[in-house]
C-alpha atoms as a PDB file:
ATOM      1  CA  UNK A   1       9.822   0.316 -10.483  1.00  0.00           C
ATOM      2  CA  UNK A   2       7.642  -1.273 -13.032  1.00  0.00           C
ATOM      3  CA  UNK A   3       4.583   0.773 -14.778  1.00  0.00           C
ATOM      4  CA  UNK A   4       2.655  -2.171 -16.338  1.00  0.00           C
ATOM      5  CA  UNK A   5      -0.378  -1.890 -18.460  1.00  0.00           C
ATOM      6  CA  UNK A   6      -2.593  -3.539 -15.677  1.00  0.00           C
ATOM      7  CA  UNK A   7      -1.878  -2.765 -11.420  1.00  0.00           C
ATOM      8  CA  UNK A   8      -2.851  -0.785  -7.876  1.00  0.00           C
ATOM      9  CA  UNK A   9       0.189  -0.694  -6.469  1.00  0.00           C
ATOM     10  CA  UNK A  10       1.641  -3.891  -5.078  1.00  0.00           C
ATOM     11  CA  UNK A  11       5.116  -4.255  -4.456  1.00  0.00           C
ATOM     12  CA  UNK A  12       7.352  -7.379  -4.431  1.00  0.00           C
ATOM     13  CA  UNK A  13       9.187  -7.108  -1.588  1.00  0.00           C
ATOM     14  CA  UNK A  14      12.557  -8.441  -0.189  1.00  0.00           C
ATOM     15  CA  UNK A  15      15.524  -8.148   1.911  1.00  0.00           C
ATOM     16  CA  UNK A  16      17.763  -5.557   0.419  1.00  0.00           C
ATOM     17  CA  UNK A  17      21.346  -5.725  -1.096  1.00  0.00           C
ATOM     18  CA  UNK A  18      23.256  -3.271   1.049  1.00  0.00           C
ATOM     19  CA  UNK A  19      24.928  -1.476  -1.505  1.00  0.00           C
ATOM     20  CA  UNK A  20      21.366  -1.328  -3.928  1.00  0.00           C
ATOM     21  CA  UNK A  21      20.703   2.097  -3.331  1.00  0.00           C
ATOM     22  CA  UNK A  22      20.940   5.001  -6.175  1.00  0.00           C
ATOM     23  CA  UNK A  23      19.811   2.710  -8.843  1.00  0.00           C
ATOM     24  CA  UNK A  24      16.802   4.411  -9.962  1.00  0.00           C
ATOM     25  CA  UNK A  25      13.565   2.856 -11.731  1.00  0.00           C
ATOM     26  CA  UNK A  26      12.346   4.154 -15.108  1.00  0.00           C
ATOM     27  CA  UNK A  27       9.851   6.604 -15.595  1.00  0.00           C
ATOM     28  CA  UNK A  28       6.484   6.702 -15.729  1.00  0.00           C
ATOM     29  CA  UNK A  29       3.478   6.412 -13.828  1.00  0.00           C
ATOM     30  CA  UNK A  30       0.425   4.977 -11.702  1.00  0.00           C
ATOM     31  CA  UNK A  31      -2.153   4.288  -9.174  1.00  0.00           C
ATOM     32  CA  UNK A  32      -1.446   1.944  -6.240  1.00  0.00           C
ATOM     33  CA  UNK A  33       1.592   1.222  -4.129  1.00  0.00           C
ATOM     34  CA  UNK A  34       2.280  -1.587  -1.766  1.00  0.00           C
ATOM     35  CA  UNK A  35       5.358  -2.669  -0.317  1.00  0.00           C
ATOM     36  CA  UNK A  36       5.197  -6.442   0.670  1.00  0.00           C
ATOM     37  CA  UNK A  37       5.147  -9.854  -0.918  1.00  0.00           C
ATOM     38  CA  UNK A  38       1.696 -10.872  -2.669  1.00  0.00           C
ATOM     39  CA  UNK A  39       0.757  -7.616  -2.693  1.00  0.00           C
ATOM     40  CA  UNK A  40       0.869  -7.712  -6.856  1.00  0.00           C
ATOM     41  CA  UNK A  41      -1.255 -10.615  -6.996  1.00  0.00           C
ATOM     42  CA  UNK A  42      -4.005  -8.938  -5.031  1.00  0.00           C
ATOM     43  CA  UNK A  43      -3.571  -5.700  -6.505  1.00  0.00           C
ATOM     44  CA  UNK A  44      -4.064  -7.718  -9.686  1.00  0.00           C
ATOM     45  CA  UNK A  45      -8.486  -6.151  -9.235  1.00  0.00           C
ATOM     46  CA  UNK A  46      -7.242  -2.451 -10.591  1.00  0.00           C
ATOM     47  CA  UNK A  47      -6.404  -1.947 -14.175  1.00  0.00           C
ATOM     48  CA  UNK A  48      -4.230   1.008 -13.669  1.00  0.00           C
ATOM     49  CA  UNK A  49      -1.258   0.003 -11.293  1.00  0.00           C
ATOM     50  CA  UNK A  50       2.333   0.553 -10.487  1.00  0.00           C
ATOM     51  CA  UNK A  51       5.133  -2.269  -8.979  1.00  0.00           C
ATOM     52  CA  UNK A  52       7.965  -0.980  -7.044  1.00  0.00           C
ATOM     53  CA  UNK A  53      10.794  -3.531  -6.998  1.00  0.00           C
ATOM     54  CA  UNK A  54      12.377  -2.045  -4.227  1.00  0.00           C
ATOM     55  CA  UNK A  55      12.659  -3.219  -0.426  1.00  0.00           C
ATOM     56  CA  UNK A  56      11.272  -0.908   2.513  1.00  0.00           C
ATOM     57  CA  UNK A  57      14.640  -1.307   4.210  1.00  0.00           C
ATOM     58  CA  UNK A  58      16.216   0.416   0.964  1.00  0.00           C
ATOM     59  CA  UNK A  59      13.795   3.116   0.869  1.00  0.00           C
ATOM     60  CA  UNK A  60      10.318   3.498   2.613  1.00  0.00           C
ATOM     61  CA  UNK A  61       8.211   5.359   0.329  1.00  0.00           C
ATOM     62  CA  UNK A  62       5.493   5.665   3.128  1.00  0.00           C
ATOM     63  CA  UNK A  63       7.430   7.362   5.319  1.00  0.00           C
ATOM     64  CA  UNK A  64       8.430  10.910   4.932  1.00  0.00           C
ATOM     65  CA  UNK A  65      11.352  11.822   2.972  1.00  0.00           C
ATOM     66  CA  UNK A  66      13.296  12.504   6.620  1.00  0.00           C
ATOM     67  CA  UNK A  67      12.876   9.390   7.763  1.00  0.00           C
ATOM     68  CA  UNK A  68      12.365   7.246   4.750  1.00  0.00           C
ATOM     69  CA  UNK A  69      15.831   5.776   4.892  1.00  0.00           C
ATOM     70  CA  UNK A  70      16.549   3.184   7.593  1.00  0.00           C
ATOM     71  CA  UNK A  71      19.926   4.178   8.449  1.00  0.00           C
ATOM     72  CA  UNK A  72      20.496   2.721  12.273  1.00  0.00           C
ATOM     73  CA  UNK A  73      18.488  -0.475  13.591  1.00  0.00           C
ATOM     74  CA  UNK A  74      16.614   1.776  15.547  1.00  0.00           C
ATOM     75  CA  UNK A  75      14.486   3.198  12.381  1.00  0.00           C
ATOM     76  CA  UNK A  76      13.891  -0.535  11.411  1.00  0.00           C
ATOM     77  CA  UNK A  77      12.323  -2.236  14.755  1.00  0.00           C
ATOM     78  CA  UNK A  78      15.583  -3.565  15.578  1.00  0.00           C
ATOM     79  CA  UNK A  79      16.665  -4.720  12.589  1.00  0.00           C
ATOM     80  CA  UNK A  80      20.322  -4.756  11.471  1.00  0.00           C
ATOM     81  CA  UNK A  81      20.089  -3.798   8.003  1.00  0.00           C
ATOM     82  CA  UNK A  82      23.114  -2.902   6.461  1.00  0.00           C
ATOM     83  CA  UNK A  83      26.722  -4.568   6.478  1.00  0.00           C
ATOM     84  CA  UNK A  84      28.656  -1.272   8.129  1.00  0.00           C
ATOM     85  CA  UNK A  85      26.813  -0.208  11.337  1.00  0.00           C
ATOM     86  CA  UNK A  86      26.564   3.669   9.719  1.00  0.00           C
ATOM     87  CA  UNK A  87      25.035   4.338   6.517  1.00  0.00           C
ATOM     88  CA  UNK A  88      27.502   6.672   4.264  1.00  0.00           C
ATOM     89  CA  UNK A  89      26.293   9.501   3.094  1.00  0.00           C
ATOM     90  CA  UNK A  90      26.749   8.518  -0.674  1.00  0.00           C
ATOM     91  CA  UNK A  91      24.122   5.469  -0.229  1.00  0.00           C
ATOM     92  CA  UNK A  92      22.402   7.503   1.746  1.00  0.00           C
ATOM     93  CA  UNK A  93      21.360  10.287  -0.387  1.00  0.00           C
ATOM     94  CA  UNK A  94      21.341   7.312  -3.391  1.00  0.00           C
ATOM     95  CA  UNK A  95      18.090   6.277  -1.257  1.00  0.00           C
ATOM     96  CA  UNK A  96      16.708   9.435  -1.144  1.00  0.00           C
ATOM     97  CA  UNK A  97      17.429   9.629  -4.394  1.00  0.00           C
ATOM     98  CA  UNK A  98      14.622   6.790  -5.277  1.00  0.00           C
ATOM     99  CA  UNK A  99      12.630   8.212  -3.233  1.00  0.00           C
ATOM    100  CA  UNK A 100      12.407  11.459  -5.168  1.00  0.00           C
ATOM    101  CA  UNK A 101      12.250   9.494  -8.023  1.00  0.00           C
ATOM    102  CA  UNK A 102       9.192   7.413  -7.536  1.00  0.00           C
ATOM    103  CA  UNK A 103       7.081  10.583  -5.896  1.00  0.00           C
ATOM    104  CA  UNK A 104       8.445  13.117  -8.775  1.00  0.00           C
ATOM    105  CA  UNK A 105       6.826  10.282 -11.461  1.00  0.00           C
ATOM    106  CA  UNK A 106       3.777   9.421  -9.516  1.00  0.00           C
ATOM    107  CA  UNK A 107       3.206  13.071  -9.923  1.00  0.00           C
ATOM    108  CA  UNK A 108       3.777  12.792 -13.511  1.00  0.00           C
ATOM    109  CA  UNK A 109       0.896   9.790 -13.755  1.00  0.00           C
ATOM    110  CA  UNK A 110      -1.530  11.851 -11.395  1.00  0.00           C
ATOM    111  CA  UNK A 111      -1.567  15.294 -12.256  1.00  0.00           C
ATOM    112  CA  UNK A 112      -3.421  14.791 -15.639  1.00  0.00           C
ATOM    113  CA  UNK A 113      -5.607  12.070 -13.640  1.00  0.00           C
ATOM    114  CA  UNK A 114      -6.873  15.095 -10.764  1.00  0.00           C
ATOM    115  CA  UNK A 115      -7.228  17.496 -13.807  1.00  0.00           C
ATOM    116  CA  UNK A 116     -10.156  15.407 -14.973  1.00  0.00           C
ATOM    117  CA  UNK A 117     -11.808  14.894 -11.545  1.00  0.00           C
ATOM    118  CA  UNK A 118     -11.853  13.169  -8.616  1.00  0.00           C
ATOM    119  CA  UNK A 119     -10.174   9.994  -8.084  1.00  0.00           C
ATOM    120  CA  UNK A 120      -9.349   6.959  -5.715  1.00  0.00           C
ATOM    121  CA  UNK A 121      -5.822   5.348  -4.891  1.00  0.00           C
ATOM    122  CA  UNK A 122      -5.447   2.267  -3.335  1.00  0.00           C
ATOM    123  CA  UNK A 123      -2.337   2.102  -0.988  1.00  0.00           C
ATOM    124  CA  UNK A 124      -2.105  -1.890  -0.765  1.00  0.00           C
ATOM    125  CA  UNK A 125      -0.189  -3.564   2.419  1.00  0.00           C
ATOM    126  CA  UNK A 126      -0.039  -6.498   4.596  1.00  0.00           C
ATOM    127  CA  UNK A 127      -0.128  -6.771   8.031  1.00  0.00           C
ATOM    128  CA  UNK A 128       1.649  -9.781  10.260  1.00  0.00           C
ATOM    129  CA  UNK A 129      -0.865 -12.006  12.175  1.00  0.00           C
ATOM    130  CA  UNK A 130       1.560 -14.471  13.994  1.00  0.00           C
ATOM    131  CA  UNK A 131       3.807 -12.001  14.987  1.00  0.00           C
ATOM    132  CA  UNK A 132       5.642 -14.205  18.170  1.00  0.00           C
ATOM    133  CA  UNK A 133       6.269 -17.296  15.858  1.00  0.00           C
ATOM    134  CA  UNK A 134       5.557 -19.440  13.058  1.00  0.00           C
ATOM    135  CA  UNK A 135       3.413 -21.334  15.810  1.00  0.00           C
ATOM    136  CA  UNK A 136       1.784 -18.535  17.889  1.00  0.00           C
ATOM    137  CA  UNK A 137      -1.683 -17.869  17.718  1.00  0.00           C
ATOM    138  CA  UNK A 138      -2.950 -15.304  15.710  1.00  0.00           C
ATOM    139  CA  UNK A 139      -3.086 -11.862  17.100  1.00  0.00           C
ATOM    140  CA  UNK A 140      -6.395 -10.537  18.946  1.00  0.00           C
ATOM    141  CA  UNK A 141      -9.365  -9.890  16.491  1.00  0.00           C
ATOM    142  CA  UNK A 142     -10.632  -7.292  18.568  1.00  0.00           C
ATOM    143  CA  UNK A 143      -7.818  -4.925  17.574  1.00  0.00           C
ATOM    144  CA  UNK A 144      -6.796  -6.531  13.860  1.00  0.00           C
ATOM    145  CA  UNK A 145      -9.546  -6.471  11.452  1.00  0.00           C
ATOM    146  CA  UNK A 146      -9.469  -8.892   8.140  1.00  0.00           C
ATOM    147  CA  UNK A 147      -8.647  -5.875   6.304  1.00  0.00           C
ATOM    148  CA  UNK A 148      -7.990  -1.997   7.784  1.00  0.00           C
ATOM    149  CA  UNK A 149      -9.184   1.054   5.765  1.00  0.00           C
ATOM    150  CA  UNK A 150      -7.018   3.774   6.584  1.00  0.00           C
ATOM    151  CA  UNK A 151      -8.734   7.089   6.044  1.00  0.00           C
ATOM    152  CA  UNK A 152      -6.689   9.138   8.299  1.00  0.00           C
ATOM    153  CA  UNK A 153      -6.640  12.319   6.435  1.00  0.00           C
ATOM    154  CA  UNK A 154      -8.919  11.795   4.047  1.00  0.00           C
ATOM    155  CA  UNK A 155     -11.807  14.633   3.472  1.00  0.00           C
ATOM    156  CA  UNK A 156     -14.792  12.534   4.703  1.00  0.00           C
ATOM    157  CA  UNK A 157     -16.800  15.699   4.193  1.00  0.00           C
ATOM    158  CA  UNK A 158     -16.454  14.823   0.404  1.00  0.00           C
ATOM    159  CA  UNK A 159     -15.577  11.093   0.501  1.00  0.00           C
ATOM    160  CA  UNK A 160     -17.699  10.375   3.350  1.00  0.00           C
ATOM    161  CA  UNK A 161     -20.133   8.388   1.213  1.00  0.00           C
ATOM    162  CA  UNK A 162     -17.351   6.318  -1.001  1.00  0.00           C
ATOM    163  CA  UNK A 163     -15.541   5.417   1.935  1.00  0.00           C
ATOM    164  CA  UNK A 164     -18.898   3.533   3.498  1.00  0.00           C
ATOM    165  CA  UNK A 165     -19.747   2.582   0.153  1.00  0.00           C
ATOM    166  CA  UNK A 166     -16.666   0.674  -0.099  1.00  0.00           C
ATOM    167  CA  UNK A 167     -16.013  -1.210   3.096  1.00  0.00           C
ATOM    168  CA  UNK A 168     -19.397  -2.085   2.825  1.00  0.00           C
ATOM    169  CA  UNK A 169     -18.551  -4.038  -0.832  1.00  0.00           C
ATOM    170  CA  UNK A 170     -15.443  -5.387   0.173  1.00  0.00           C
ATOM    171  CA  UNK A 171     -16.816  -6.942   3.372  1.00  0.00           C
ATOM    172  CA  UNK A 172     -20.002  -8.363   1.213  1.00  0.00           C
ATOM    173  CA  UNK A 173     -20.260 -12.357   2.093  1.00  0.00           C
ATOM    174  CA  UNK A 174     -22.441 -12.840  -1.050  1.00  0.00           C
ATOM    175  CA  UNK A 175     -19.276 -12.548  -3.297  1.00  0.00           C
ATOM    176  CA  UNK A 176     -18.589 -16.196  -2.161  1.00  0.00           C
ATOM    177  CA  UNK A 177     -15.672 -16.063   0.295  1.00  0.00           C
ATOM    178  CA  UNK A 178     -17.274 -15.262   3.521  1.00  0.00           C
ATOM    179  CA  UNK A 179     -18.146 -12.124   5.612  1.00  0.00           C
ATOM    180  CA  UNK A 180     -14.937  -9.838   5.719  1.00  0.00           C
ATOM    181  CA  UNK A 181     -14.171  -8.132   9.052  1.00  0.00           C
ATOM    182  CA  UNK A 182     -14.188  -5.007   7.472  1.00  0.00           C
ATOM    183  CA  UNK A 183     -12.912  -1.640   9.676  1.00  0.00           C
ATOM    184  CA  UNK A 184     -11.202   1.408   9.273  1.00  0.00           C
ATOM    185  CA  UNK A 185      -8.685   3.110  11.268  1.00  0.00           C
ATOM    186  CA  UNK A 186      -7.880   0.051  13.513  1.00  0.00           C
ATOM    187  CA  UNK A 187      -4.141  -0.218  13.553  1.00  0.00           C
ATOM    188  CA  UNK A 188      -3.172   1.928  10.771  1.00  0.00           C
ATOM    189  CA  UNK A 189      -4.726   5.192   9.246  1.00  0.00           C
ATOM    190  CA  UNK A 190      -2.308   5.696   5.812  1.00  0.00           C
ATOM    191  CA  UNK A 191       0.992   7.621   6.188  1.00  0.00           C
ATOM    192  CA  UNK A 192       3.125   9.532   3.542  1.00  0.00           C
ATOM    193  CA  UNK A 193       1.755   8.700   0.079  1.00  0.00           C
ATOM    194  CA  UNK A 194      -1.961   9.724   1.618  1.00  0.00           C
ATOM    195  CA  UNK A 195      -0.731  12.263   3.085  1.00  0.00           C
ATOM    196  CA  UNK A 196       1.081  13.457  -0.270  1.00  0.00           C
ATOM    197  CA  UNK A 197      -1.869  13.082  -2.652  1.00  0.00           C
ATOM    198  CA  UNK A 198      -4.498  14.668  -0.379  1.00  0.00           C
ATOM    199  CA  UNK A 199      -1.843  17.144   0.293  1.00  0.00           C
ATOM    200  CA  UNK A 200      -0.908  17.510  -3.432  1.00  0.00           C
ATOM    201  CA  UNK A 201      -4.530  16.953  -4.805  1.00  0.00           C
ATOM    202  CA  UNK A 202      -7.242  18.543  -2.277  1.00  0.00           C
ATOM    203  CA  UNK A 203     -10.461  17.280  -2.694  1.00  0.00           C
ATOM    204  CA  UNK A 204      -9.651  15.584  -5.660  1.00  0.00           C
ATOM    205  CA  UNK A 205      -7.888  12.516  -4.360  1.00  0.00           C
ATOM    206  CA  UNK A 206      -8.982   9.714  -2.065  1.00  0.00           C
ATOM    207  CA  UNK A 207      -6.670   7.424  -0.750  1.00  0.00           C
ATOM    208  CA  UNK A 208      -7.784   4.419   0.562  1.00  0.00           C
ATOM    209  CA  UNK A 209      -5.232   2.608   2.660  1.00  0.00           C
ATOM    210  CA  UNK A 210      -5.393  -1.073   2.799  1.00  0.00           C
ATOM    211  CA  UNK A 211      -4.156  -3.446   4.987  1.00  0.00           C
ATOM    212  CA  UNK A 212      -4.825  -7.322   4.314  1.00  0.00           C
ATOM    213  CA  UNK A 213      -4.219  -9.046   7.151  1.00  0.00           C
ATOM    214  CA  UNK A 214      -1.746 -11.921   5.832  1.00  0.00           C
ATOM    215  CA  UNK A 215      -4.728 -14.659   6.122  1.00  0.00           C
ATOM    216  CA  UNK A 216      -3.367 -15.141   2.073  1.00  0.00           C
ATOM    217  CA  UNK A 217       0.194 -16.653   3.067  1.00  0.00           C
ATOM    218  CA  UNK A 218       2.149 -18.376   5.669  1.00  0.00           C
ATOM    219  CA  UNK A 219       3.949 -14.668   7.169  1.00  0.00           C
ATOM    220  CA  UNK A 220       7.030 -17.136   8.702  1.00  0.00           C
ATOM    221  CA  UNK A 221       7.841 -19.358   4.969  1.00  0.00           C
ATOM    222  CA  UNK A 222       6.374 -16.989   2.631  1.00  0.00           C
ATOM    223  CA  UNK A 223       3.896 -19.851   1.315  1.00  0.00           C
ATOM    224  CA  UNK A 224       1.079 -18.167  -0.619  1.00  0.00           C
ATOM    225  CA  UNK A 225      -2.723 -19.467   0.016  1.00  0.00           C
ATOM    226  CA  UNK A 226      -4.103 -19.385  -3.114  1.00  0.00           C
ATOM    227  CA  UNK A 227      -7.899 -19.608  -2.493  1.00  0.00           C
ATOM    228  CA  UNK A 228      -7.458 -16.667   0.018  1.00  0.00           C
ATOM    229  CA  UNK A 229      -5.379 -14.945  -2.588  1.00  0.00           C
ATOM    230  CA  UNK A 230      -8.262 -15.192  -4.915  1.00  0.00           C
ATOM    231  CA  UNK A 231     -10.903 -14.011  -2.396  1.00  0.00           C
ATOM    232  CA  UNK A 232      -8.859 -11.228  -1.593  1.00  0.00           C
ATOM    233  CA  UNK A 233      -8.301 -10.340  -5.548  1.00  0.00           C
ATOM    234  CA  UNK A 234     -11.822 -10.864  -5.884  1.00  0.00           C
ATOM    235  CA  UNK A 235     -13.467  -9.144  -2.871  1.00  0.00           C
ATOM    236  CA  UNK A 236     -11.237  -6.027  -3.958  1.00  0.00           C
ATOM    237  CA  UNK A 237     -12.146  -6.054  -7.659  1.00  0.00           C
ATOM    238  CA  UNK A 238     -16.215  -5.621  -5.945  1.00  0.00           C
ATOM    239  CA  UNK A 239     -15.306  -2.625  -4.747  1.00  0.00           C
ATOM    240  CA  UNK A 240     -14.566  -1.054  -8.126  1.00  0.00           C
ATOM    241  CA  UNK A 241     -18.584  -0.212  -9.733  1.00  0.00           C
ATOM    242  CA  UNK A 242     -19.001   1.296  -6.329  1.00  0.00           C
ATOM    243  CA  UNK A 243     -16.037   3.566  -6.436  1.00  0.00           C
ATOM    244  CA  UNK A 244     -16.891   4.914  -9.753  1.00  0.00           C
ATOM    245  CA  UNK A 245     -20.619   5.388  -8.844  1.00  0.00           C
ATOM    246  CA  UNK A 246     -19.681   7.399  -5.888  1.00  0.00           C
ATOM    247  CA  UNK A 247     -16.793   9.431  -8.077  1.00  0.00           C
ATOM    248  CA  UNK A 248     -19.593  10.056 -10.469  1.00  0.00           C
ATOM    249  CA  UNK A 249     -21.996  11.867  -7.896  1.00  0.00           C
ATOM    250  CA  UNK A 250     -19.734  14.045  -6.902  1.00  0.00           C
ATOM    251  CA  UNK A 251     -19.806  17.746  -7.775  1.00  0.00           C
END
């Protein structure tokens, strides 16, 4: 895990080395986390940021810790995902290990961050458009928005106002990219780092949970789009005045 001077979090992702688990990151600390490819570049619109270099099939750090590690293809869609067809125990509790790790140093970052006030993560991910082949058409835009906010178990009777205030920037067409198809709660509501920080920090965090729909790169060859990469970036970085004028109206 990387803690660069500029991020949200965005993570680099790829396919695991089986035998990766129990090397741990360094410490420190920050604000976003992602777990997909591009996700850095996008991410690239907060100042305060943190880069896991680690795959989800390693460890899922949006999942709960019971079920973060993928150890059968059942807890991976299928997937086969490690050379043995069991997990040993040694790897395994490497992975947990990480996982620890990462929430035990995000703590470290945001506990002096909710001391001064209220604040905003963004959870950055991607979510597959083509998913039946390179040459399928893209899924139904009835049930996948441009970009899902995931406000699941966020406070609305304190954020309420921010959250509207933000889909409302990000989705702006006057920013020079188009209207955004904007909606929250679609397909995906944010899972265990949400859950953590409004869990950990009550009415004091907001996690907004982001998913891009992969209009930015080919999903099947990995090719980025860089104009869309750039609306994206830029769309996102609108959102940030707003997000501090809301924070600051709070009581």
């Amino acid at each position: 895990m990387d803690w660069p001077d500029r991020g949200g979090l965005g993570a680099r992702g790829a396919r695991r080395t089986p035998r990766s688990c129990g090397r741990h990151g360094a410490p420190g600390g920050g604000l976003v986390l992602g777990g997909r490819p591009l996700h850095d570049r996008i991410a690239d619109a907060v100042d305060s940021r943190v880069i896991t270099r680690r795959s989800r099939f390693e460890v899922d750090l949006n999942r709960p810790r019971r079920e973060a590690v993928y150890r059968t293809p059942a807890d991976a869609w299928g997937l086969e995902t490690w050379r043995d067809e069991v997990l040993d125990d040694e790897l395994f509790r490497g992975c947990l290990t990480t996982w620890d790790t990462v929430y035990e140093q995000l703590a470290d970052r945001l506990d002096p961050v909710a001391a001064r006030g209220p604040f905003v993560l963004l959870d950055v991910h991607s979510d597959n458009r083509r998913r039946h082949g390179a040459d399928a058409p893209p899924e139904p835009v009835a049930d996948n928005p441009e970009v899902n906010v995931g406000t699941g178990s966020v406070d609305r009777s304190r954020f309420g106002p921010l959250i509207e205030r933000f889909m409302t920037d990000l989705a702006d067409p006057s920013l020079g990219c188009g209207p955004v198809d904007v909606r929250d709660n679609v397909k995906f509501e944010g899972r265990q780092l949400a859950w953590w920080v409004h869990d950990r920090y009550p009415r004091v965090g907001c996690v907004l949970a982001l998913e891009f729909e992969k209009t930015f790169m080919d999903e099947w060859t990995g090719v980025p789009d860089e104009e869309k990469i750039a609306c994206a970036t830029a769309n996102l970085a609108a959102t940030l005045p707003g997000i501090e004028t809301e924070l600051d109206r709070l009581p």
